[in-house]
PDB file of N, CA and C in Angstrom:
ATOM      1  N   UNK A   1     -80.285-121.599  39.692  1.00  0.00           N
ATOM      2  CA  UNK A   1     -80.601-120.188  39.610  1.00  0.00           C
ATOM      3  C   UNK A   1     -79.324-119.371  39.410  1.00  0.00           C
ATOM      4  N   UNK A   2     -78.256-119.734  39.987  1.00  0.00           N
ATOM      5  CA  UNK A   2     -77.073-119.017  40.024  1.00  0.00           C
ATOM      6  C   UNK A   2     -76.137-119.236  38.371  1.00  0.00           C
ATOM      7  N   UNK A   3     -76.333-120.361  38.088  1.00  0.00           N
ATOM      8  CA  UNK A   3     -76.373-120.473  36.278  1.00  0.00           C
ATOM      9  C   UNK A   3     -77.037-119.398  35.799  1.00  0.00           C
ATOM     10  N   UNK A   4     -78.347-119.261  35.909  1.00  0.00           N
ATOM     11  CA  UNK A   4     -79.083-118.571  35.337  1.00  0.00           C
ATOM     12  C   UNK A   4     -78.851-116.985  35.160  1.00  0.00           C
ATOM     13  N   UNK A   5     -78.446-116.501  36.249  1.00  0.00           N
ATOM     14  CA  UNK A   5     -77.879-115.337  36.694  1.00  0.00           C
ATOM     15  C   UNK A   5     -76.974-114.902  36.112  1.00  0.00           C
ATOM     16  N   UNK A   6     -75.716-115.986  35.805  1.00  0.00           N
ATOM     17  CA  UNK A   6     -74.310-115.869  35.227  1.00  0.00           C
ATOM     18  C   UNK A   6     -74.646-115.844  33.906  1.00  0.00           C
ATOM     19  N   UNK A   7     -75.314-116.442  33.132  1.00  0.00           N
ATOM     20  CA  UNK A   7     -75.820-116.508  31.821  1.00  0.00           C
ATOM     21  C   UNK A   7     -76.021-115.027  31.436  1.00  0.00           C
ATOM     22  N   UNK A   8     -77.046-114.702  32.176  1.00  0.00           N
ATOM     23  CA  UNK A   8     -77.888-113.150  31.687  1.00  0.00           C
ATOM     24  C   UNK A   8     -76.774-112.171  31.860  1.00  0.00           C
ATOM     25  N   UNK A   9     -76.054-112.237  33.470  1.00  0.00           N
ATOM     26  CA  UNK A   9     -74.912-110.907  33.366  1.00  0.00           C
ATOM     27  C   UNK A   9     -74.097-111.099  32.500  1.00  0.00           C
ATOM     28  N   UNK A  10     -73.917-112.320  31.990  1.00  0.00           N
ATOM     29  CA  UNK A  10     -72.754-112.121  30.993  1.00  0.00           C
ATOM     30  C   UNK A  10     -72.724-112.198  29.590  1.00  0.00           C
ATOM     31  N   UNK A  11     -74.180-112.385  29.456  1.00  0.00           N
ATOM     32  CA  UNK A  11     -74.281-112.009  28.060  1.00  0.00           C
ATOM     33  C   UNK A  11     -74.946-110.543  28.284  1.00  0.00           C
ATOM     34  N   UNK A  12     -75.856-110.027  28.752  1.00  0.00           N
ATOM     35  CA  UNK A  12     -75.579-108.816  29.070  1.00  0.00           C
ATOM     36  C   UNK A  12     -74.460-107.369  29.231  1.00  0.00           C
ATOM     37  N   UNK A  13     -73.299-107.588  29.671  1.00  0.00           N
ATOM     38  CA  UNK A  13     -72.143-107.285  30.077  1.00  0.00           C
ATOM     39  C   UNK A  13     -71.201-107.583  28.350  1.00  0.00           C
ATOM     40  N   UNK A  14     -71.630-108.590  27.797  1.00  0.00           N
ATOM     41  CA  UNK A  14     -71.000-108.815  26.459  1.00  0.00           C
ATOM     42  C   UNK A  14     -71.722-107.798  25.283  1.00  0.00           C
ATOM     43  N   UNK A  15     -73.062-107.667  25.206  1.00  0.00           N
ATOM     44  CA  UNK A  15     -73.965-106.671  24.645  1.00  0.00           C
ATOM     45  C   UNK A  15     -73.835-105.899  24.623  1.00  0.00           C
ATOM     46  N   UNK A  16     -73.754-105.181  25.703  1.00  0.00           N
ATOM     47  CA  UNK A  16     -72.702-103.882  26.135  1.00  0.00           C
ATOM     48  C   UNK A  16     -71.680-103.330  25.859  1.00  0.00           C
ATOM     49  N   UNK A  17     -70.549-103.965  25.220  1.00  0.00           N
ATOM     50  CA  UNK A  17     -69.501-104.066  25.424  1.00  0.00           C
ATOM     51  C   UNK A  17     -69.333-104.057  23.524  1.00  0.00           C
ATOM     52  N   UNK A  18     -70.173-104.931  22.891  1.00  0.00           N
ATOM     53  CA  UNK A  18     -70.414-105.059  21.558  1.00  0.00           C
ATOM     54  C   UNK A  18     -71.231-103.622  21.220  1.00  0.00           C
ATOM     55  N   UNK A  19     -72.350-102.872  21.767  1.00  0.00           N
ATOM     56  CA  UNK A  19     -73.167-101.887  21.129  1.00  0.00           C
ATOM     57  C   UNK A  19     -72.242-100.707  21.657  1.00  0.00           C
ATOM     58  N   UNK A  20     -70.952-100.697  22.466  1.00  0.00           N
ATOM     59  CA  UNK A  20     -69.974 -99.220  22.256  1.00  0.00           C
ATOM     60  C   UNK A  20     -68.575 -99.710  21.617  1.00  0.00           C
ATOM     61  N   UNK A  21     -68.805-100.883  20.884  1.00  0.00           N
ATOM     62  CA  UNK A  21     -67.903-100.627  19.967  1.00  0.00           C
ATOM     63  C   UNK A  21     -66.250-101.119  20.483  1.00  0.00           C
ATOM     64  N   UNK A  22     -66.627-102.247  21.827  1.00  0.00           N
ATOM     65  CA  UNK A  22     -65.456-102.824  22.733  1.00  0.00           C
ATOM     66  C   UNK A  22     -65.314-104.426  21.976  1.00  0.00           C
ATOM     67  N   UNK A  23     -66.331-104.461  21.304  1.00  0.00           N
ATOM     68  CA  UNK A  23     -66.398-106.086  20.925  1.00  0.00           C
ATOM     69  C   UNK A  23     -66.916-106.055  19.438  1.00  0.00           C
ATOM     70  N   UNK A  24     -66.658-106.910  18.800  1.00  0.00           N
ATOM     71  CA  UNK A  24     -67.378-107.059  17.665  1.00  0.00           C
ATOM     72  C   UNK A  24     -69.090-107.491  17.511  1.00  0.00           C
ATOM     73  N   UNK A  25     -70.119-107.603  17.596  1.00  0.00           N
ATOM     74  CA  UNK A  25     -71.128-107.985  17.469  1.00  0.00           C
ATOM     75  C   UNK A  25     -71.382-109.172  16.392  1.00  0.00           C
ATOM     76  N   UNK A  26     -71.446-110.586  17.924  1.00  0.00           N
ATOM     77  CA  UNK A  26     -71.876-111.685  17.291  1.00  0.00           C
ATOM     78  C   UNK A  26     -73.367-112.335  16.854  1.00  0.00           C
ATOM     79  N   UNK A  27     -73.787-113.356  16.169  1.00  0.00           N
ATOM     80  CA  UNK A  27     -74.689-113.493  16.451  1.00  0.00           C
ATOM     81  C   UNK A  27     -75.663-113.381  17.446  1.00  0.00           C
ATOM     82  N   UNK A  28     -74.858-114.226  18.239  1.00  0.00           N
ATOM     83  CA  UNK A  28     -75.267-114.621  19.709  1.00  0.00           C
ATOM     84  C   UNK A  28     -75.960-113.048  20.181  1.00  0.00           C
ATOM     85  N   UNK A  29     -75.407-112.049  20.442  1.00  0.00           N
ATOM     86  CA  UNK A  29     -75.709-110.552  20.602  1.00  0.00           C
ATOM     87  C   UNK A  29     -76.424-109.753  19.676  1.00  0.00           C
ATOM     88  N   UNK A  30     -76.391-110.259  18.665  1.00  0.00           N
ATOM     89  CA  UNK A  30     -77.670-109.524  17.697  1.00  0.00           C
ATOM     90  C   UNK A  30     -78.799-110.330  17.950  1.00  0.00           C
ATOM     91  N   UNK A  31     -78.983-111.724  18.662  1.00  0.00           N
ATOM     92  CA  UNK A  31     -80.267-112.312  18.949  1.00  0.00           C
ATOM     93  C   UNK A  31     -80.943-111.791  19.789  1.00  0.00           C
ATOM     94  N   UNK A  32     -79.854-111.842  21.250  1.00  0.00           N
ATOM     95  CA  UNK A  32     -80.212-111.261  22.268  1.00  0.00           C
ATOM     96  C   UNK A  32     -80.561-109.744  22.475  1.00  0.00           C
ATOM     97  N   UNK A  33     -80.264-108.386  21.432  1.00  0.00           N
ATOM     98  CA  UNK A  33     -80.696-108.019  21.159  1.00  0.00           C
ATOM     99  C   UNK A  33     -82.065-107.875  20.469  1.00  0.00           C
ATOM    100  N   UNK A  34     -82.199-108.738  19.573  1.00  0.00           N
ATOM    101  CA  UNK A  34     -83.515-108.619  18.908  1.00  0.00           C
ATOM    102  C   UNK A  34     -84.905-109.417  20.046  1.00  0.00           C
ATOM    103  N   UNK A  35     -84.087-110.336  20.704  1.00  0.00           N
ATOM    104  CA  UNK A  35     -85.269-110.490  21.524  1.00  0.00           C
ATOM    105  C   UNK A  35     -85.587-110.024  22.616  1.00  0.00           C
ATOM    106  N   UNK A  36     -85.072-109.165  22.844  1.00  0.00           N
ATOM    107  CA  UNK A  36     -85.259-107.550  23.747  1.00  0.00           C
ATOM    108  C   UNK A  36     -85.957-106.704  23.156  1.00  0.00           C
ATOM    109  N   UNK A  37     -85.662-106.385  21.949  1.00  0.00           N
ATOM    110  CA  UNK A  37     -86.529-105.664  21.331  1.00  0.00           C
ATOM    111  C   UNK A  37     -87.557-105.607  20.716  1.00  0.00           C
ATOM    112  N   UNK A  38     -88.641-107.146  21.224  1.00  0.00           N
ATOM    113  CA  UNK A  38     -89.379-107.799  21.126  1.00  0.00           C
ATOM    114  C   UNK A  38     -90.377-108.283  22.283  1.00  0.00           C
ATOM    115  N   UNK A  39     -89.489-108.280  22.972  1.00  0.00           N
ATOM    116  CA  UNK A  39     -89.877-108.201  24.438  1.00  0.00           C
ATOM    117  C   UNK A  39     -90.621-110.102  24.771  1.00  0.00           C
ATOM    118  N   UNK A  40     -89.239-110.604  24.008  1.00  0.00           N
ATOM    119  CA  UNK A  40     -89.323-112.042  23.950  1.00  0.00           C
ATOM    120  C   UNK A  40     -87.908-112.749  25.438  1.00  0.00           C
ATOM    121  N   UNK A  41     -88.113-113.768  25.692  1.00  0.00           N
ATOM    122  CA  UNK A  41     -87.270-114.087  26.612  1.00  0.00           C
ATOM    123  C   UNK A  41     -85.878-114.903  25.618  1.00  0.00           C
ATOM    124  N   UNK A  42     -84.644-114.027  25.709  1.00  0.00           N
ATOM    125  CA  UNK A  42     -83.718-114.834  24.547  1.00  0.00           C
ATOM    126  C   UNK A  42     -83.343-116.382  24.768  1.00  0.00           C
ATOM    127  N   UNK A  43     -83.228-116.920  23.660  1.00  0.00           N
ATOM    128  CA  UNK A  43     -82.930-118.342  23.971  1.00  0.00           C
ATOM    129  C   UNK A  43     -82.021-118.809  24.756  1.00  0.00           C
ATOM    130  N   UNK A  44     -81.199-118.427  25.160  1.00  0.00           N
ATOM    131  CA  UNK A  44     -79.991-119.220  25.735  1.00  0.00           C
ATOM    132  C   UNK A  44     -80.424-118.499  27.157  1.00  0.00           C
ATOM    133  N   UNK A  45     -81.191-117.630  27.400  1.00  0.00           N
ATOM    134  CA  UNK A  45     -81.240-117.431  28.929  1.00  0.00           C
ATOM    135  C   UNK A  45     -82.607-118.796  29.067  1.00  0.00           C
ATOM    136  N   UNK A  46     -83.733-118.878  28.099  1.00  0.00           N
ATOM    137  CA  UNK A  46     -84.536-119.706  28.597  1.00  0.00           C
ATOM    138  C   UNK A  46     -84.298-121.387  28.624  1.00  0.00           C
ATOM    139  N   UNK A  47     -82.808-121.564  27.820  1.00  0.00           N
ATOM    140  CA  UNK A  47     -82.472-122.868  27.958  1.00  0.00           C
ATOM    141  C   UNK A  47     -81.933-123.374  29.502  1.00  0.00           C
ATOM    142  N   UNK A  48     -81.532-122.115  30.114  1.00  0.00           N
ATOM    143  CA  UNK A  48     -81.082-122.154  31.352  1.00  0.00           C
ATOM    144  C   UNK A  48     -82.059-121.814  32.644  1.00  0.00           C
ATOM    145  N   UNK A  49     -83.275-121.954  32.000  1.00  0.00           N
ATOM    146  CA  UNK A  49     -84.001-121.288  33.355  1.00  0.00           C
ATOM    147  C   UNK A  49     -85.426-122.741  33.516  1.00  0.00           C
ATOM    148  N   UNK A  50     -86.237-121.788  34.215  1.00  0.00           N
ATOM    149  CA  UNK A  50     -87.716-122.617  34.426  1.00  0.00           C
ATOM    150  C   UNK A  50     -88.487-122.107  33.474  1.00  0.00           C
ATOM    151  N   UNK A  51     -89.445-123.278  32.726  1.00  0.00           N
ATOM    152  CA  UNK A  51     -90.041-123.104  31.956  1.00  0.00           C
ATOM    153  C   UNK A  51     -91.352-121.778  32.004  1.00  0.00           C
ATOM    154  N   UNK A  52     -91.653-121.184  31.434  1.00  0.00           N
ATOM    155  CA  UNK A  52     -92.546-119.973  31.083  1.00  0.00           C
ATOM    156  C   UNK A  52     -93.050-119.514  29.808  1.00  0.00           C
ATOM    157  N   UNK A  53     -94.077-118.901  29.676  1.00  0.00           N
ATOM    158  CA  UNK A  53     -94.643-118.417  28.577  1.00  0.00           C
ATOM    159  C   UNK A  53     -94.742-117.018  28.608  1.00  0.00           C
ATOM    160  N   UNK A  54     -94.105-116.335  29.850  1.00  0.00           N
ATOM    161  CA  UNK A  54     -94.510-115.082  29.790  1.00  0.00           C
ATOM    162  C   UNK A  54     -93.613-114.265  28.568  1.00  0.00           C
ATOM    163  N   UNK A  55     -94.273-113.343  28.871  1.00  0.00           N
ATOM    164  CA  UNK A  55     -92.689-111.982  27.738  1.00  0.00           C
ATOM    165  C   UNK A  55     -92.326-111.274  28.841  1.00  0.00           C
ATOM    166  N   UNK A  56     -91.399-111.219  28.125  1.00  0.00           N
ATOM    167  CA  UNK A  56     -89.442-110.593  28.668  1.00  0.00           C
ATOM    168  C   UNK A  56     -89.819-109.796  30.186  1.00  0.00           C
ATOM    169  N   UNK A  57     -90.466-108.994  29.977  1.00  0.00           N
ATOM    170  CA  UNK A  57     -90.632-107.751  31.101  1.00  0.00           C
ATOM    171  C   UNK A  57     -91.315-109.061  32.270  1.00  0.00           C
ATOM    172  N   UNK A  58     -92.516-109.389  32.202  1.00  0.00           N
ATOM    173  CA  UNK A  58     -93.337-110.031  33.134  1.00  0.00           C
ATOM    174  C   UNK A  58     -92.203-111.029  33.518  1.00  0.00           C
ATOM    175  N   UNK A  59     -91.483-112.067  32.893  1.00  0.00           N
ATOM    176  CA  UNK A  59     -90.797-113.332  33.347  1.00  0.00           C
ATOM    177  C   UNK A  59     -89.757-112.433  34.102  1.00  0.00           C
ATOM    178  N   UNK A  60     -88.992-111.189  33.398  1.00  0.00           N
ATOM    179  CA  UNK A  60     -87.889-110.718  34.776  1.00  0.00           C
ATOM    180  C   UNK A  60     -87.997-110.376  36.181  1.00  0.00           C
ATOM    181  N   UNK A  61     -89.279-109.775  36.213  1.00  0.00           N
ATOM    182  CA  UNK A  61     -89.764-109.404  37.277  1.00  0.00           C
ATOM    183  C   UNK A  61     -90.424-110.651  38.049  1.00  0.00           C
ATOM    184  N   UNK A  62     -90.626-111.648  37.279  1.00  0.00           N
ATOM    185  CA  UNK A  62     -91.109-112.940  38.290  1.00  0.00           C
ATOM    186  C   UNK A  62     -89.242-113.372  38.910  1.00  0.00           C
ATOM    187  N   UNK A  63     -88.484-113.287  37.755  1.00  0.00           N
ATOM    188  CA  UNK A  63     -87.583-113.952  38.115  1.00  0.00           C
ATOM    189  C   UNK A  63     -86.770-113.112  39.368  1.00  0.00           C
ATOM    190  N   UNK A  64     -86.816-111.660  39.075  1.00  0.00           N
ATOM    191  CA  UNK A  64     -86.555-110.858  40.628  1.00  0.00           C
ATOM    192  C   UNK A  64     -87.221-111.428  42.053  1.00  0.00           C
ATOM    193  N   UNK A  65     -88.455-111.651  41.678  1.00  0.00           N
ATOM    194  CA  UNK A  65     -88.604-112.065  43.441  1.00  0.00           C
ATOM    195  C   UNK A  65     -88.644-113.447  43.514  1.00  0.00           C
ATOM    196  N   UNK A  66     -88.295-114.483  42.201  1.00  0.00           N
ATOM    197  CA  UNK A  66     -88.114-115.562  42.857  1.00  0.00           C
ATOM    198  C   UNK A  66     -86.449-115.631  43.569  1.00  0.00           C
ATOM    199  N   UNK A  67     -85.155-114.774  43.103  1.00  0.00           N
ATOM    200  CA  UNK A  67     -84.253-114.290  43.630  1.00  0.00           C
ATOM    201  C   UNK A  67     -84.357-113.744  44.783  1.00  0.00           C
ATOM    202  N   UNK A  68     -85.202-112.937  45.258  1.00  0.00           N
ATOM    203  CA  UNK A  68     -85.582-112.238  46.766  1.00  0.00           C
ATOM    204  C   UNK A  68     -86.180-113.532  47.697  1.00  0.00           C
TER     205      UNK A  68
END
């Protein structure tokens, strides 16, 4: 779980950092973008997690209280 965590803040935190113009925008960050804006779970967070079918919103919020 703590993989999992580190994965998302830091590609998160990299996204960020790429959409004001601190980073260049890689693939990797235009995916993870687009599957946000899709409201899909991005690949490299679901290679690191437990398997699911939900979309983006429903699986975060499962994944919040399996964290709590």
């Amino acid at each position: 779980m703590n993989i999992l965590l580190g994965v998302i803040r830091f590609s998160l935190f990299e996204l960020d950092a790429g959409l004001k113009g601190q980073l260049n925008i890689t693939d990797a960050m235009e995916s993870l973008a687009n599957s946000m804006a899709l409201n899909k779970v991005p690949a490299e967070w679901a290679k690191n997690a437990y398997f699911s079918k939900k979309a983006l919103l429903d699986w975060f919020v499962d994944l919040l209280l399996r964290v709590q």
